[in-house]
PDB file of N, CA and C in Angstrom:
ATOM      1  N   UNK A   1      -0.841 -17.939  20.871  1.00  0.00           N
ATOM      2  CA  UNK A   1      -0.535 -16.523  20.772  1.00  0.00           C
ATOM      3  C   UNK A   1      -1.777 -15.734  21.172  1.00  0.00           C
ATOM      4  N   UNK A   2      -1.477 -14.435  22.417  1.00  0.00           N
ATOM      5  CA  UNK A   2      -2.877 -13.697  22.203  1.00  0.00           C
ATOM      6  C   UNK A   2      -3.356 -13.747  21.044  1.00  0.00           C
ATOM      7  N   UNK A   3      -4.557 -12.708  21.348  1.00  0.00           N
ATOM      8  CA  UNK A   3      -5.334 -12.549  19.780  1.00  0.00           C
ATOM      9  C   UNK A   3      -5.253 -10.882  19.718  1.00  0.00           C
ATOM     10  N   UNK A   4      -4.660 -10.376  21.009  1.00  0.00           N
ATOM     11  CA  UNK A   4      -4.050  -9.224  20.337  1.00  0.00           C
ATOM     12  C   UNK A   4      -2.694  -8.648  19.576  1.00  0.00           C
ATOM     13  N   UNK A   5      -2.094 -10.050  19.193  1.00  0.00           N
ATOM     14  CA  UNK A   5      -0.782  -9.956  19.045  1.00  0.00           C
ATOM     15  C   UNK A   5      -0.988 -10.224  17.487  1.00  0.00           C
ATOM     16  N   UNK A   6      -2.146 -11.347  17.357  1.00  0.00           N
ATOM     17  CA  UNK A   6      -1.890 -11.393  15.745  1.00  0.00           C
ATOM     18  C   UNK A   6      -2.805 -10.272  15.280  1.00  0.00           C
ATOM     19  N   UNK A   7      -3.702  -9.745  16.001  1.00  0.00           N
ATOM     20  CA  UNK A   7      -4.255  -8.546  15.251  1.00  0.00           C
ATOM     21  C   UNK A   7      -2.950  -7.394  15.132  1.00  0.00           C
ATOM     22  N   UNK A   8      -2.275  -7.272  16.226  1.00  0.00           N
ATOM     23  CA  UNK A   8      -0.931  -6.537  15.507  1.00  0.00           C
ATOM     24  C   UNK A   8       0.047  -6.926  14.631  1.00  0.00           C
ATOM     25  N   UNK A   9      -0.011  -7.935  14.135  1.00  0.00           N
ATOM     26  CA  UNK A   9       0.829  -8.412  12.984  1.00  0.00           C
ATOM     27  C   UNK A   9      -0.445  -8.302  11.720  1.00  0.00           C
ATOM     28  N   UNK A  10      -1.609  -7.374  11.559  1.00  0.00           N
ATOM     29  CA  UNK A  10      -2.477  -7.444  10.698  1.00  0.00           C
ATOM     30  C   UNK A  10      -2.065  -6.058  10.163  1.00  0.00           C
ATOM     31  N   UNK A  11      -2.170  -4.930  11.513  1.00  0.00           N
ATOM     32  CA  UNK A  11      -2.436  -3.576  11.409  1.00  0.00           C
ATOM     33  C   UNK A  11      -0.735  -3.234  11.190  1.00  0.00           C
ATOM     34  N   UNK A  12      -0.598  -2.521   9.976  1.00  0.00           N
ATOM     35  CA  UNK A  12       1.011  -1.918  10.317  1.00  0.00           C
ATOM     36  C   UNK A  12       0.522  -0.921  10.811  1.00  0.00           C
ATOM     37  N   UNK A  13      -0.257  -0.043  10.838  1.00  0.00           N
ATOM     38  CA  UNK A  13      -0.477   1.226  11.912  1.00  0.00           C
ATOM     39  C   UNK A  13       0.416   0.542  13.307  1.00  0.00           C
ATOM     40  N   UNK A  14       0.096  -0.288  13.670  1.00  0.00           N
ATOM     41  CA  UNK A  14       1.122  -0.785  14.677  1.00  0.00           C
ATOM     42  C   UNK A  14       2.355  -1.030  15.159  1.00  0.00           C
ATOM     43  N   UNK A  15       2.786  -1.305  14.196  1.00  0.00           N
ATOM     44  CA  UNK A  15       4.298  -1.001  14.022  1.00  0.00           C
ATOM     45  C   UNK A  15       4.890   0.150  14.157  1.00  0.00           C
ATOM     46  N   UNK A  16       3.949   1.266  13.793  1.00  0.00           N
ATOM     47  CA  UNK A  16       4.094   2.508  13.260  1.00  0.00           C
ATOM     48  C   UNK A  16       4.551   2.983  14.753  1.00  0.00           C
ATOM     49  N   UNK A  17       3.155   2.824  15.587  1.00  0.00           N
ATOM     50  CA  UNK A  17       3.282   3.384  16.675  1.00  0.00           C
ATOM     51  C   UNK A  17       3.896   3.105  17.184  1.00  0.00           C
ATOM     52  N   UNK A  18       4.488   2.202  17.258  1.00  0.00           N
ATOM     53  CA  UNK A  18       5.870   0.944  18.504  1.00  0.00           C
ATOM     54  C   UNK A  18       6.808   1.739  18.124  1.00  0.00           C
ATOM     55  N   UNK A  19       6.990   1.970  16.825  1.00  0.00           N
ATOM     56  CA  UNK A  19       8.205   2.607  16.385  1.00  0.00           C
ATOM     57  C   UNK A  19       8.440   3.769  16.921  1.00  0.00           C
ATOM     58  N   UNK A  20       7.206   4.729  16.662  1.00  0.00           N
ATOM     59  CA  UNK A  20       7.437   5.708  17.096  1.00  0.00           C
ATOM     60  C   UNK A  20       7.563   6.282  18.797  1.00  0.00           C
ATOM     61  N   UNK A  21       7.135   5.130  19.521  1.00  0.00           N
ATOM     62  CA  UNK A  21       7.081   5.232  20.644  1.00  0.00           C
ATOM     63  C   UNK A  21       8.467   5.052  20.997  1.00  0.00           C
ATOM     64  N   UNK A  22       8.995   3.765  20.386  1.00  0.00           N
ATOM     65  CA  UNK A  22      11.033   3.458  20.663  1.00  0.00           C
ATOM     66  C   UNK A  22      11.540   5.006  20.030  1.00  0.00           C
ATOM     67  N   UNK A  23      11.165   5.817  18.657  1.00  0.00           N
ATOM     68  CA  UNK A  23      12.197   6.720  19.103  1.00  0.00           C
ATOM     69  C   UNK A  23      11.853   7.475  20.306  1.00  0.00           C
ATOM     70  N   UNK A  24      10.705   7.852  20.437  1.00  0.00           N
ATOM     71  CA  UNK A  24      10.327   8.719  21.673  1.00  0.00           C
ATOM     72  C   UNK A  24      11.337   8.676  22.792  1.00  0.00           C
ATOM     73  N   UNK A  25      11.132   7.793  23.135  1.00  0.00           N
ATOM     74  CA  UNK A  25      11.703   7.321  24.815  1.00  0.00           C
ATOM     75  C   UNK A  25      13.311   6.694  24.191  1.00  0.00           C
ATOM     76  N   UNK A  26      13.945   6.015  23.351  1.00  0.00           N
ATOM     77  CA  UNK A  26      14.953   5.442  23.089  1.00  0.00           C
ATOM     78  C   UNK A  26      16.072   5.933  22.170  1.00  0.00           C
ATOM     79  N   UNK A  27      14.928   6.381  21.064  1.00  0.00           N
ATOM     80  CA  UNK A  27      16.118   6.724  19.991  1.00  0.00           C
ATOM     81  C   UNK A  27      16.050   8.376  19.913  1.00  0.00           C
ATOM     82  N   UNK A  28      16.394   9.158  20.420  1.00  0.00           N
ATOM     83  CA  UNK A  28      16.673  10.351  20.425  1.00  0.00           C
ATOM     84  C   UNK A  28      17.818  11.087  19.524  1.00  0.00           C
ATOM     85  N   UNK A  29      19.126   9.983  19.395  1.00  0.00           N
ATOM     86  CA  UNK A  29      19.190  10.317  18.396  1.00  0.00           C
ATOM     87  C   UNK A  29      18.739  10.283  16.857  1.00  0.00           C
ATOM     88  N   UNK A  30      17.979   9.700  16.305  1.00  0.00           N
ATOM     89  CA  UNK A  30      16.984   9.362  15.349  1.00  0.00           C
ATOM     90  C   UNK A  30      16.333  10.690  15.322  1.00  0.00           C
ATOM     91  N   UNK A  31      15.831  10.848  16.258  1.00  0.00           N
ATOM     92  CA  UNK A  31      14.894  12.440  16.268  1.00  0.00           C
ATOM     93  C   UNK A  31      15.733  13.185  15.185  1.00  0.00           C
ATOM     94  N   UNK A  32      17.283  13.766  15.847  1.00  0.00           N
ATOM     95  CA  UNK A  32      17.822  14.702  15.139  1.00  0.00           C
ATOM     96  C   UNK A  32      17.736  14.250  13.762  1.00  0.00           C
ATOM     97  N   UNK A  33      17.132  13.979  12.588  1.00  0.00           N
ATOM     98  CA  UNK A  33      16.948  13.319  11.729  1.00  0.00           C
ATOM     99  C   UNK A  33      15.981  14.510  11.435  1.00  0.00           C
ATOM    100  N   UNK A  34      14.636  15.011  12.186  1.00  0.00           N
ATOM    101  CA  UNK A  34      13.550  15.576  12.357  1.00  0.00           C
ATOM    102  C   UNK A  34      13.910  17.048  12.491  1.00  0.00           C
ATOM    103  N   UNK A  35      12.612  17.578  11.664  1.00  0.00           N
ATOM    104  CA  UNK A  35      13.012  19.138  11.603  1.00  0.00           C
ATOM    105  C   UNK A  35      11.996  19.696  12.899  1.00  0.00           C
ATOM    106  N   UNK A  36      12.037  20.425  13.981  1.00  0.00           N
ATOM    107  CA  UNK A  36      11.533  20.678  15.355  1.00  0.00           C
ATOM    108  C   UNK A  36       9.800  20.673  14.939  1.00  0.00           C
ATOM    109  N   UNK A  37       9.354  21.032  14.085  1.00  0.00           N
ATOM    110  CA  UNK A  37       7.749  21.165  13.379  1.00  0.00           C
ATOM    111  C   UNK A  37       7.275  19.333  13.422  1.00  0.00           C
ATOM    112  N   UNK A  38       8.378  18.602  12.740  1.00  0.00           N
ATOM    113  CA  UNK A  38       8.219  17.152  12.776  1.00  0.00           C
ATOM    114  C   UNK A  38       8.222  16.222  13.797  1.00  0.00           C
ATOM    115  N   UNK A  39       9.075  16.528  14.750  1.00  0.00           N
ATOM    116  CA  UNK A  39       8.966  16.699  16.451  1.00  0.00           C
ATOM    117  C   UNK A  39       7.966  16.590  17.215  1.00  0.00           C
ATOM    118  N   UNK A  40       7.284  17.434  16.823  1.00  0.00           N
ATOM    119  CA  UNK A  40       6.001  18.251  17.109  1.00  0.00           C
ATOM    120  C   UNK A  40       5.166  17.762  16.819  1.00  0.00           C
ATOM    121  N   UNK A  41       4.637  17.571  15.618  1.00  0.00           N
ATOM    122  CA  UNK A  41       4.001  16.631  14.794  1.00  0.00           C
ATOM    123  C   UNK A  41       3.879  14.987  15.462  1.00  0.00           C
ATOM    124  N   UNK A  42       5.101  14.389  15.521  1.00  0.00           N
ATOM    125  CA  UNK A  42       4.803  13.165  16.075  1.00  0.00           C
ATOM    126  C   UNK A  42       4.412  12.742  17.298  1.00  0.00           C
ATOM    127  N   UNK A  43       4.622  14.290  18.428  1.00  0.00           N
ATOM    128  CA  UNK A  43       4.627  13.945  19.718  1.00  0.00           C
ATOM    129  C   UNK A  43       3.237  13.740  19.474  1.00  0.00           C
ATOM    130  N   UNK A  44       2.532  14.669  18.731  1.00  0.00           N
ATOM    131  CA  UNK A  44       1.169  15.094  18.924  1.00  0.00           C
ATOM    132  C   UNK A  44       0.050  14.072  18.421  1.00  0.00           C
ATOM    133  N   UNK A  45       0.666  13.167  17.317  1.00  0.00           N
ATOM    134  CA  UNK A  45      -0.005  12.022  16.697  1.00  0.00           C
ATOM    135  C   UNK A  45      -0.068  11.118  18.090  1.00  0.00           C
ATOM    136  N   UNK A  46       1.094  10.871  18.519  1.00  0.00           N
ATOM    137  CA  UNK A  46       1.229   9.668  19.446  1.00  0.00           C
ATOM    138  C   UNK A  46       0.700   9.891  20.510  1.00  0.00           C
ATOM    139  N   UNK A  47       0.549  11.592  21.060  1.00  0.00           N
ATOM    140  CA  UNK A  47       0.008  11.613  22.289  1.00  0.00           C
ATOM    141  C   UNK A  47      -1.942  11.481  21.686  1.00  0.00           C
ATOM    142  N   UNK A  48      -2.195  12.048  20.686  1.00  0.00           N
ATOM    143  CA  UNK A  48      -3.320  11.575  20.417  1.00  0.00           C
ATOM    144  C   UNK A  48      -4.053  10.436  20.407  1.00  0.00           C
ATOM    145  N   UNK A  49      -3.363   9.390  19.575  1.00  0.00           N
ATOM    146  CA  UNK A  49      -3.862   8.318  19.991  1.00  0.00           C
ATOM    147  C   UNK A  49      -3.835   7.462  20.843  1.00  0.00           C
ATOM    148  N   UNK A  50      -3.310   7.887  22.386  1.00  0.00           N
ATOM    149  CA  UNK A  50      -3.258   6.979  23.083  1.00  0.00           C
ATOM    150  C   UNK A  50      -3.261   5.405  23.078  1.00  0.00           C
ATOM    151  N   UNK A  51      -2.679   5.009  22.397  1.00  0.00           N
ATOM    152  CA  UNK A  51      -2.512   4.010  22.011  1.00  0.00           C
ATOM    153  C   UNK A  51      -3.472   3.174  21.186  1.00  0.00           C
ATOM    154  N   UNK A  52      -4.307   3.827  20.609  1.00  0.00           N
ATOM    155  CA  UNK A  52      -4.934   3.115  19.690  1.00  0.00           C
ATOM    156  C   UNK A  52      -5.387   3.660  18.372  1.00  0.00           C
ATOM    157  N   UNK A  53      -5.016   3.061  17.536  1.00  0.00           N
ATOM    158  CA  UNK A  53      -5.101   3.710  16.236  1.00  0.00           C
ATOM    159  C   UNK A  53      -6.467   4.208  15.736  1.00  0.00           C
ATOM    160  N   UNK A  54      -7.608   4.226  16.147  1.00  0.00           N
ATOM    161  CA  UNK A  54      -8.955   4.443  15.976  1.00  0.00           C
ATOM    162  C   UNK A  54      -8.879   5.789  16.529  1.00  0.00           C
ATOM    163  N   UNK A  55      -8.048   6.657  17.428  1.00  0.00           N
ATOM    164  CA  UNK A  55      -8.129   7.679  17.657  1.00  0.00           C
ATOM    165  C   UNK A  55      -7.532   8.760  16.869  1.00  0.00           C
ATOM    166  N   UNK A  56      -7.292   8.508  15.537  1.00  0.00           N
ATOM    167  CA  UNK A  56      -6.282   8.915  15.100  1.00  0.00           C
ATOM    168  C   UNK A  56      -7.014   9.438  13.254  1.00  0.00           C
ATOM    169  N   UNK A  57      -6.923   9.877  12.537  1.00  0.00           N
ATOM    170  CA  UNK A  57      -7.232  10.152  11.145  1.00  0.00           C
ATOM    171  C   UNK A  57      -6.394   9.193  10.492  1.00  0.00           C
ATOM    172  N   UNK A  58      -7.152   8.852   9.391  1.00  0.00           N
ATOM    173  CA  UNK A  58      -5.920   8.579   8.226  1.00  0.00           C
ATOM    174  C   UNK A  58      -4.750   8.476   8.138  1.00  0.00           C
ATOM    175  N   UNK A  59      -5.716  10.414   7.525  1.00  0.00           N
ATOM    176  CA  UNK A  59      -4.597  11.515   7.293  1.00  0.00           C
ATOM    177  C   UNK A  59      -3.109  11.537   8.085  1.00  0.00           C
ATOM    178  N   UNK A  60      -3.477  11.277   9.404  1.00  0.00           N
ATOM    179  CA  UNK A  60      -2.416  11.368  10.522  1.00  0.00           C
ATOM    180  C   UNK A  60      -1.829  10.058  10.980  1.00  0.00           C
ATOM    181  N   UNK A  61      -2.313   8.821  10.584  1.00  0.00           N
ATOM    182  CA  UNK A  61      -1.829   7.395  10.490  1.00  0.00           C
ATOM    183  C   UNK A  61      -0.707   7.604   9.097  1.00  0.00           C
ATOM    184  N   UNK A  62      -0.894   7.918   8.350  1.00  0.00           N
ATOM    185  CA  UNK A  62      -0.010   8.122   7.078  1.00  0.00           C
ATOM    186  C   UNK A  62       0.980   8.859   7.420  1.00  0.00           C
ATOM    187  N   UNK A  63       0.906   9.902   7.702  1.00  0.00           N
ATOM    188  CA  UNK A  63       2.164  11.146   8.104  1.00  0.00           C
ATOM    189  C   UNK A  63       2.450  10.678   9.358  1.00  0.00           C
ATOM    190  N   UNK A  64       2.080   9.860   9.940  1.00  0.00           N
ATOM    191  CA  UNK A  64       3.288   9.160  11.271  1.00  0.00           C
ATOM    192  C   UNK A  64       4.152   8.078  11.168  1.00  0.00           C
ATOM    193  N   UNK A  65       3.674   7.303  10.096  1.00  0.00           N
ATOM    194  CA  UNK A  65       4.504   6.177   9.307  1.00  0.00           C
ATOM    195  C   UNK A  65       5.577   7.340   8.085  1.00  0.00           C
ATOM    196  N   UNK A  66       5.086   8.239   7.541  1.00  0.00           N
ATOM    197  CA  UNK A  66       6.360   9.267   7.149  1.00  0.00           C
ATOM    198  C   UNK A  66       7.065   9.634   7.898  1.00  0.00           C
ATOM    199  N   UNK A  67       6.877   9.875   8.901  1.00  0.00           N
ATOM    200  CA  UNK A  67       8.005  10.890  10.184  1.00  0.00           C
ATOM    201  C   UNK A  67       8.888   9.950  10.638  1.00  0.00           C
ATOM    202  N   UNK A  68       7.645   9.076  10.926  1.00  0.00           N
ATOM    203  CA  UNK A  68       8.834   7.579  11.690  1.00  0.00           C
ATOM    204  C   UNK A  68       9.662   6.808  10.856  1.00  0.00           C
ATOM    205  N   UNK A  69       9.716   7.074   9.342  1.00  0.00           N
ATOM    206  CA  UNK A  69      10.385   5.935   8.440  1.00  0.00           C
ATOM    207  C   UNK A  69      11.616   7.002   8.390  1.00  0.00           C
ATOM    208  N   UNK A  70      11.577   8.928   8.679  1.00  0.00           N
ATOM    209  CA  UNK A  70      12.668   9.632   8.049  1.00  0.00           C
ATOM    210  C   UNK A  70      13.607   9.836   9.249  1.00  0.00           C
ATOM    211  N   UNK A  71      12.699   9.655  10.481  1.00  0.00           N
ATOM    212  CA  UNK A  71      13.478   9.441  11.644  1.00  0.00           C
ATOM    213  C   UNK A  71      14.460   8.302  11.482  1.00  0.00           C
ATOM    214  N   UNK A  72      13.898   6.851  11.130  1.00  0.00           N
ATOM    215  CA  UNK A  72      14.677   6.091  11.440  1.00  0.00           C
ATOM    216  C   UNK A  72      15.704   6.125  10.355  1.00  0.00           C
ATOM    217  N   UNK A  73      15.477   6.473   9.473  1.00  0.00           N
ATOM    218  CA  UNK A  73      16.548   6.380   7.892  1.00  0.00           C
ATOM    219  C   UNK A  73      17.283   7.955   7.496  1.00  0.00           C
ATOM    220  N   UNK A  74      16.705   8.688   7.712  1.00  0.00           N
ATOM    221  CA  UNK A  74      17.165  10.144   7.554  1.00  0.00           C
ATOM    222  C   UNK A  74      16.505  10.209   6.462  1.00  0.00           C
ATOM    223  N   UNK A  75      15.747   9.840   5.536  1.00  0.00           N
ATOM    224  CA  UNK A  75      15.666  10.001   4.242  1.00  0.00           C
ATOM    225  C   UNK A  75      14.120  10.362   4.368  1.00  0.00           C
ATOM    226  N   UNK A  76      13.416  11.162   3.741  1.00  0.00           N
ATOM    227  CA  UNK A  76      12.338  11.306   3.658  1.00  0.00           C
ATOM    228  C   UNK A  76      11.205  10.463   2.510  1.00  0.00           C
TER     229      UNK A  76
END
């Protein structure tokens, strides 16, 4: 197995982002789940970190694993 594959089975920040990248581009309906501010919010996490979680706060690793869990479930 790479060794970047099991470092992504270390980091759930990773998941986070995969996720949020599939609704991006895939699950659109999932979005409607999202209030347009939350939208907003995630484009802006994901376009921030360009794909790597070191570009990113905490603060804003936490509230993208929130957005992306209410996207996918409706539930906050």
């Amino acid at each position: 197995m790479p060794v970047y594959l099991s470092l992504a089975k270390r980091v759930p920040w990773v998941k986070g982002w995969a996720t949020a990248l599939w609704l991006a581009k895939k699950g659109k309906d999932r979005l409607d789940n999202l209030t347009e501010a939350e939208r907003k919010e995630l484009k802006r996490i994901v376009g921030a970190s360009k794909g790597k979680p070191g570009n990113v706060s905490k603060h804003d690793r936490t509230r993208l694993k929130n957005i992306v869990k209410k996207a996918a479930t409706g539930k906050s």
